[in-house]
Each structure stands twice: as structure tokens, then as C-alpha cells.
PDB file of N, CA and C in Angstrom:
ATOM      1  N   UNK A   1     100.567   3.710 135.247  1.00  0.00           N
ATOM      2  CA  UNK A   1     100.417   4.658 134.169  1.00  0.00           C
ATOM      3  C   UNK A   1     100.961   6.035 134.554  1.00  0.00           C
ATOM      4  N   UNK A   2     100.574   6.368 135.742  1.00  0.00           N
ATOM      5  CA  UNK A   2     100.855   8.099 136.132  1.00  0.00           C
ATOM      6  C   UNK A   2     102.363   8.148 135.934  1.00  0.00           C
ATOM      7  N   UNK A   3     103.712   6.834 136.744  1.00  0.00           N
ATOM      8  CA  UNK A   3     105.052   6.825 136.593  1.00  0.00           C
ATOM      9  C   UNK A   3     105.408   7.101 135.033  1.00  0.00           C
ATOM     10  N   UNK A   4     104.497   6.224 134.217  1.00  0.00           N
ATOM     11  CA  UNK A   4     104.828   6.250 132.621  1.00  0.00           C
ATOM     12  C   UNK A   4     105.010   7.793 131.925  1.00  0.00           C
ATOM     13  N   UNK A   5     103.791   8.485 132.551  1.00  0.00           N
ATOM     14  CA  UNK A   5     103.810   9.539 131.740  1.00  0.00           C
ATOM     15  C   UNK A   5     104.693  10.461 132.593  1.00  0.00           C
ATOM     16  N   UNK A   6     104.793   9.928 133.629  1.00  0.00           N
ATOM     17  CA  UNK A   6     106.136  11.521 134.327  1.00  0.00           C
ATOM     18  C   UNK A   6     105.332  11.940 135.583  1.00  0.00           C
ATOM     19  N   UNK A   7     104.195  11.361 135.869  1.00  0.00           N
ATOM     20  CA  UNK A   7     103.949  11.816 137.403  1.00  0.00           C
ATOM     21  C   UNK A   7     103.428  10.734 138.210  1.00  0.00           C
ATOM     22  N   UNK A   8     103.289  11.545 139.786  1.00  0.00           N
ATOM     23  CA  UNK A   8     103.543  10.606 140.708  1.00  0.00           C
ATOM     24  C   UNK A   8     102.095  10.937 141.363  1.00  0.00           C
ATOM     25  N   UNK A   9     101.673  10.459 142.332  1.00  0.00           N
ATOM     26  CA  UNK A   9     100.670  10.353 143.105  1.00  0.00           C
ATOM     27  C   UNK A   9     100.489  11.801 143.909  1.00  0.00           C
ATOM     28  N   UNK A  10     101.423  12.468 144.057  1.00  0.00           N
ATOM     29  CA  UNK A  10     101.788  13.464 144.885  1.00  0.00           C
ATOM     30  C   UNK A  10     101.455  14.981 144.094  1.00  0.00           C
ATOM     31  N   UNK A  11     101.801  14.384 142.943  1.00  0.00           N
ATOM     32  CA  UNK A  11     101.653  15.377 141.873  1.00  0.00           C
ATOM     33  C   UNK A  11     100.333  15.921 141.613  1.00  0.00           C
ATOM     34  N   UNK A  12      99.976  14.363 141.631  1.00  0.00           N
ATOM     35  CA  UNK A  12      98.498  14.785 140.845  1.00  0.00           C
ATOM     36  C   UNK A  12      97.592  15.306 142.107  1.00  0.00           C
ATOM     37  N   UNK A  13      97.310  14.604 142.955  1.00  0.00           N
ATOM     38  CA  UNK A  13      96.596  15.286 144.199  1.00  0.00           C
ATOM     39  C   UNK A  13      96.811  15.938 144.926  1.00  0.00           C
ATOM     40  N   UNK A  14      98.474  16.707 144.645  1.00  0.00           N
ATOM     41  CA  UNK A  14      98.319  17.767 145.448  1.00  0.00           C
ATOM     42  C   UNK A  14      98.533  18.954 144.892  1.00  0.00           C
ATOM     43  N   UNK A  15      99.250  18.643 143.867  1.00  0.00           N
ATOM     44  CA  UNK A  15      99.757  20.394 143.123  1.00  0.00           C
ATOM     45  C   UNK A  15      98.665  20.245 141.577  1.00  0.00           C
ATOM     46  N   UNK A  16      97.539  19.632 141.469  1.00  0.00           N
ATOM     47  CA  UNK A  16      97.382  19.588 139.832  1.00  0.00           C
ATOM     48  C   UNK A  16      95.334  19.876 139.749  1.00  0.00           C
ATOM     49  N   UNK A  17      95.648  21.136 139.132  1.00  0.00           N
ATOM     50  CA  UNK A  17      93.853  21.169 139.238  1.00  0.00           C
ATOM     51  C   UNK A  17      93.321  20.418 138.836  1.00  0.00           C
ATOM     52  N   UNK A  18      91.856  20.139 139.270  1.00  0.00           N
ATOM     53  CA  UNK A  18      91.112  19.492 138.342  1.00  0.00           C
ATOM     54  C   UNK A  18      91.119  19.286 136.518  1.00  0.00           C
ATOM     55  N   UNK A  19      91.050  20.751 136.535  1.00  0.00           N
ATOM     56  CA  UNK A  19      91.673  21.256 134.999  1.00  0.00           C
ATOM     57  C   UNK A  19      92.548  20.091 134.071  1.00  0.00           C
ATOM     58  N   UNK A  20      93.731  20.421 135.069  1.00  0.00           N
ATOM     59  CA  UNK A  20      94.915  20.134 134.357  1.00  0.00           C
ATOM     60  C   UNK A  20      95.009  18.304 134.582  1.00  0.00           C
ATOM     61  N   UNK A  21      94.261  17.653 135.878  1.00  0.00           N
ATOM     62  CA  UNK A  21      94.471  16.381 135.462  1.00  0.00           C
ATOM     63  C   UNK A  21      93.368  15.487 134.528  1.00  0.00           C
ATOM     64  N   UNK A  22      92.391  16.369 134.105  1.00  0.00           N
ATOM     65  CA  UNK A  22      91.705  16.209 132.686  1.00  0.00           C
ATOM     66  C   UNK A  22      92.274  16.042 131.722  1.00  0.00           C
ATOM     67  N   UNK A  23      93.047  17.105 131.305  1.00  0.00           N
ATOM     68  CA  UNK A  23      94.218  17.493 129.882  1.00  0.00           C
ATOM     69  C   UNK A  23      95.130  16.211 130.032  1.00  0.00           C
ATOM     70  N   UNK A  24      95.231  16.077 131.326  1.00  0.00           N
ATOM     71  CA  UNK A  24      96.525  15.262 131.211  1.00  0.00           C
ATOM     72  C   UNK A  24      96.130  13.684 130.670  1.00  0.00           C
ATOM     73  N   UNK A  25      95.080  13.438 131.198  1.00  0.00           N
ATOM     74  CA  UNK A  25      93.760  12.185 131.063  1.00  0.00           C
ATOM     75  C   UNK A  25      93.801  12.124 129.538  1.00  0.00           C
ATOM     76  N   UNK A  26      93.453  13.345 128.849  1.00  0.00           N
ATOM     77  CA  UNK A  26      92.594  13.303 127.593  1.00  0.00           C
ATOM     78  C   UNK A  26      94.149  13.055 126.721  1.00  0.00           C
ATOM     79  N   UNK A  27      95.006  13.596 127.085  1.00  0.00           N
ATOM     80  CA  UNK A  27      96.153  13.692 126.401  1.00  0.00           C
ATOM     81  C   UNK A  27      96.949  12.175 126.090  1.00  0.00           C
ATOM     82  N   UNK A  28      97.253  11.815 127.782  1.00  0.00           N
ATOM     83  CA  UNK A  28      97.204  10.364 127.554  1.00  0.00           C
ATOM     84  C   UNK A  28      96.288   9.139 127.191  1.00  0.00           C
ATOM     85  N   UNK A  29      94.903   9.267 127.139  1.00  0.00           N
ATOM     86  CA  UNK A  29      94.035   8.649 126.041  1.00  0.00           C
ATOM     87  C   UNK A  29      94.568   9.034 124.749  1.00  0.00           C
ATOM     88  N   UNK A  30      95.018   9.769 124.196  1.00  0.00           N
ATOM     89  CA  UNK A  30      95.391  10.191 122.836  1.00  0.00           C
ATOM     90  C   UNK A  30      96.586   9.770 122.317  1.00  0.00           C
ATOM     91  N   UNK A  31      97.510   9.249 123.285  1.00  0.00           N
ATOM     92  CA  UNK A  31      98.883   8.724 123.201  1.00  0.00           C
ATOM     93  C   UNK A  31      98.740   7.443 123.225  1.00  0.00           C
ATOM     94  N   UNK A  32      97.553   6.792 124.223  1.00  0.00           N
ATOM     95  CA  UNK A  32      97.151   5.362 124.380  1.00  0.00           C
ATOM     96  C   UNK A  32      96.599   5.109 122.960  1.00  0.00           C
ATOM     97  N   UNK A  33      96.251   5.878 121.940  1.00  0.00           N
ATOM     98  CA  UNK A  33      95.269   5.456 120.919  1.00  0.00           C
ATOM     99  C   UNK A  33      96.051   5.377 120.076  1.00  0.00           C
ATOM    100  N   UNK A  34      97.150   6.409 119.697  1.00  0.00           N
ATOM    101  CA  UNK A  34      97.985   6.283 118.824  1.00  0.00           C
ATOM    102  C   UNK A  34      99.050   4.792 119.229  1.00  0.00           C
ATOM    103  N   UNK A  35      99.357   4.616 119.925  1.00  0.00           N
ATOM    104  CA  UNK A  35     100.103   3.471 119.987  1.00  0.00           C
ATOM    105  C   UNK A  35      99.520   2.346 119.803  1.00  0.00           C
ATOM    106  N   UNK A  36      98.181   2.413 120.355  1.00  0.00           N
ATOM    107  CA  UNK A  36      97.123   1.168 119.660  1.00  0.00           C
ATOM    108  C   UNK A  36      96.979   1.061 117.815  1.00  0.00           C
ATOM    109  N   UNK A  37      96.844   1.953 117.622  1.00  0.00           N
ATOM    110  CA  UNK A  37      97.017   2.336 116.457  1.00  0.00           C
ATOM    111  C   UNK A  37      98.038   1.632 115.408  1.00  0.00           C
ATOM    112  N   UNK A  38      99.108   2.210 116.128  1.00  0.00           N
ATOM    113  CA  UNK A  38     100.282   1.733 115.447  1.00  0.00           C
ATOM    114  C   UNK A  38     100.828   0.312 115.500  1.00  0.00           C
ATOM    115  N   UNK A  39     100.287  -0.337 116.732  1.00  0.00           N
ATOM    116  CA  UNK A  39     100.411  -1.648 116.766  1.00  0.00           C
ATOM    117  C   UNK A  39      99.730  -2.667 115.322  1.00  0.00           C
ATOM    118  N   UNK A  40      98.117  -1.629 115.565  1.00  0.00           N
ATOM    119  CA  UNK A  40      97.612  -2.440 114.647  1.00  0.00           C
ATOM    120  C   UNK A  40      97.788  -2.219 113.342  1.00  0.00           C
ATOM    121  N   UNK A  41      98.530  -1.183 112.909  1.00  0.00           N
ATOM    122  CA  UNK A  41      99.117  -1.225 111.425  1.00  0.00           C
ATOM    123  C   UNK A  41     100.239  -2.284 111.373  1.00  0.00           C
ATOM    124  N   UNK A  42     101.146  -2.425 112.150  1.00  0.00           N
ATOM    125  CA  UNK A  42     102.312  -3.056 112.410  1.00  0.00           C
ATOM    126  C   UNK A  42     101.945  -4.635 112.119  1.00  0.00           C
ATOM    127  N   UNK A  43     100.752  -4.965 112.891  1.00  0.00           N
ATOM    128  CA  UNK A  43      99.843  -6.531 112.646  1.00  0.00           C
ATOM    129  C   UNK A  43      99.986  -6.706 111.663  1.00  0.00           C
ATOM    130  N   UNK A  44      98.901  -5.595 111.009  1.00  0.00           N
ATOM    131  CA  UNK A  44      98.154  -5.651 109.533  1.00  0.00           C
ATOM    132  C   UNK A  44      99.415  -5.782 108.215  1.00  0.00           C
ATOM    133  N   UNK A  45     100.622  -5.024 108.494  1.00  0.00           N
ATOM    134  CA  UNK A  45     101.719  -5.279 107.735  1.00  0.00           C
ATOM    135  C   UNK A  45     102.530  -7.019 107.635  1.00  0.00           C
ATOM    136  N   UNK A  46     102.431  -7.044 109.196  1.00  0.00           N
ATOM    137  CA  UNK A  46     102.750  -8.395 109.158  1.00  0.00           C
ATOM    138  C   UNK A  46     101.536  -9.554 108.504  1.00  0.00           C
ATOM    139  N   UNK A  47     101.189  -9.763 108.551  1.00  0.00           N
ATOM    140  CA  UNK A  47      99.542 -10.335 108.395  1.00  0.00           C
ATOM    141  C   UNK A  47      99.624 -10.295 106.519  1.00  0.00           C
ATOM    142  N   UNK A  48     100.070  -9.225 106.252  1.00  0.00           N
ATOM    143  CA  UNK A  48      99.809  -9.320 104.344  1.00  0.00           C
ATOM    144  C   UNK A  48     101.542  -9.432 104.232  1.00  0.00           C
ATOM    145  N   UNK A  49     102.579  -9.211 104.554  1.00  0.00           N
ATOM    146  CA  UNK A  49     103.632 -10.107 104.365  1.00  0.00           C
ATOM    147  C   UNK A  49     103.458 -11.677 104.643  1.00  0.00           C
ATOM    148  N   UNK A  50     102.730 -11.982 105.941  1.00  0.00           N
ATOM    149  CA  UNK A  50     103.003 -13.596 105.724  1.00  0.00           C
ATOM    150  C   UNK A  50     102.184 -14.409 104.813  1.00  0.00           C
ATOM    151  N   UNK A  51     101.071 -13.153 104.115  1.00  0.00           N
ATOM    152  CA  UNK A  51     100.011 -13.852 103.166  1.00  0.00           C
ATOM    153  C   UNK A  51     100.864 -13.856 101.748  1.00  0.00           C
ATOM    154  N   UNK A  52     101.093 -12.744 101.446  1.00  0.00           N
ATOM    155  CA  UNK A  52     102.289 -13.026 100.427  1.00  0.00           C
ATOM    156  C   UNK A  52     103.144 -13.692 100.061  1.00  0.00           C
ATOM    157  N   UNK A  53     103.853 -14.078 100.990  1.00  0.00           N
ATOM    158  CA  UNK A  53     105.633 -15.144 101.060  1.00  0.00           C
ATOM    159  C   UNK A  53     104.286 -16.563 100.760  1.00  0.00           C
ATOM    160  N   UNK A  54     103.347 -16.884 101.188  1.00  0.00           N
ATOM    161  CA  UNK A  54     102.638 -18.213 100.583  1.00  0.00           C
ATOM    162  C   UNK A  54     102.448 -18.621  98.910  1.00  0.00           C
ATOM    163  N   UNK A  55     102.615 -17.343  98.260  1.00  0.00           N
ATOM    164  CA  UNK A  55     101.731 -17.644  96.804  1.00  0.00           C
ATOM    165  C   UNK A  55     103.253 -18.148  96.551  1.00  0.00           C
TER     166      UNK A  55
END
């Protein structure tokens, strides 16, 4: 996960306050949710297209 978002091991424990690897935590929970998110609209679209093409 840390490579995904742009940092490395080095980053975080040595140059990154407590502070800031919170924000960074809360930020990427918030990016993790939206993409969950969007998956599950993406389902839900598919899911009432393949209910449709039946009638």
C-alpha cells in the first residue's frame, strides 16, 4: 500500500510526523472507500443490465 500511494518505508519512519502519517492514513482510507464505492456502483449497473436484457 505505502509504494501505491507514493511512499516508502523510509519515508514514513523517518522524515514523517506522527501528524502527517495520520492524514496520510485517513486520506488513504478515503481513497480506499471511494474506489470501493465505485466498484460497487459499477456491480450494481451491471447486475440491472443483465436483469434487463432477460425480459
Amino acid at each position: 500500500m505505502l509504494s501505491e500511494a507514493g511512499f516508502d518505508y523510509e519515508t514514513v519512519f523517518y522524515h514523517m510526523t506522527q501528524e502527517e502519517i495520520l492524514e496520510a492514513n485517513t486520506a488513504l482510507d478515503m481513497q480506499i472507500e471511494a474506489r470501493n464505492q465505485q466498484i460497487a456502483a459499477q456491480q450494481a449497473e451491471a447486475e440491472m443490465r443483465r436483469r434487463m436484457g432477460r425480459r
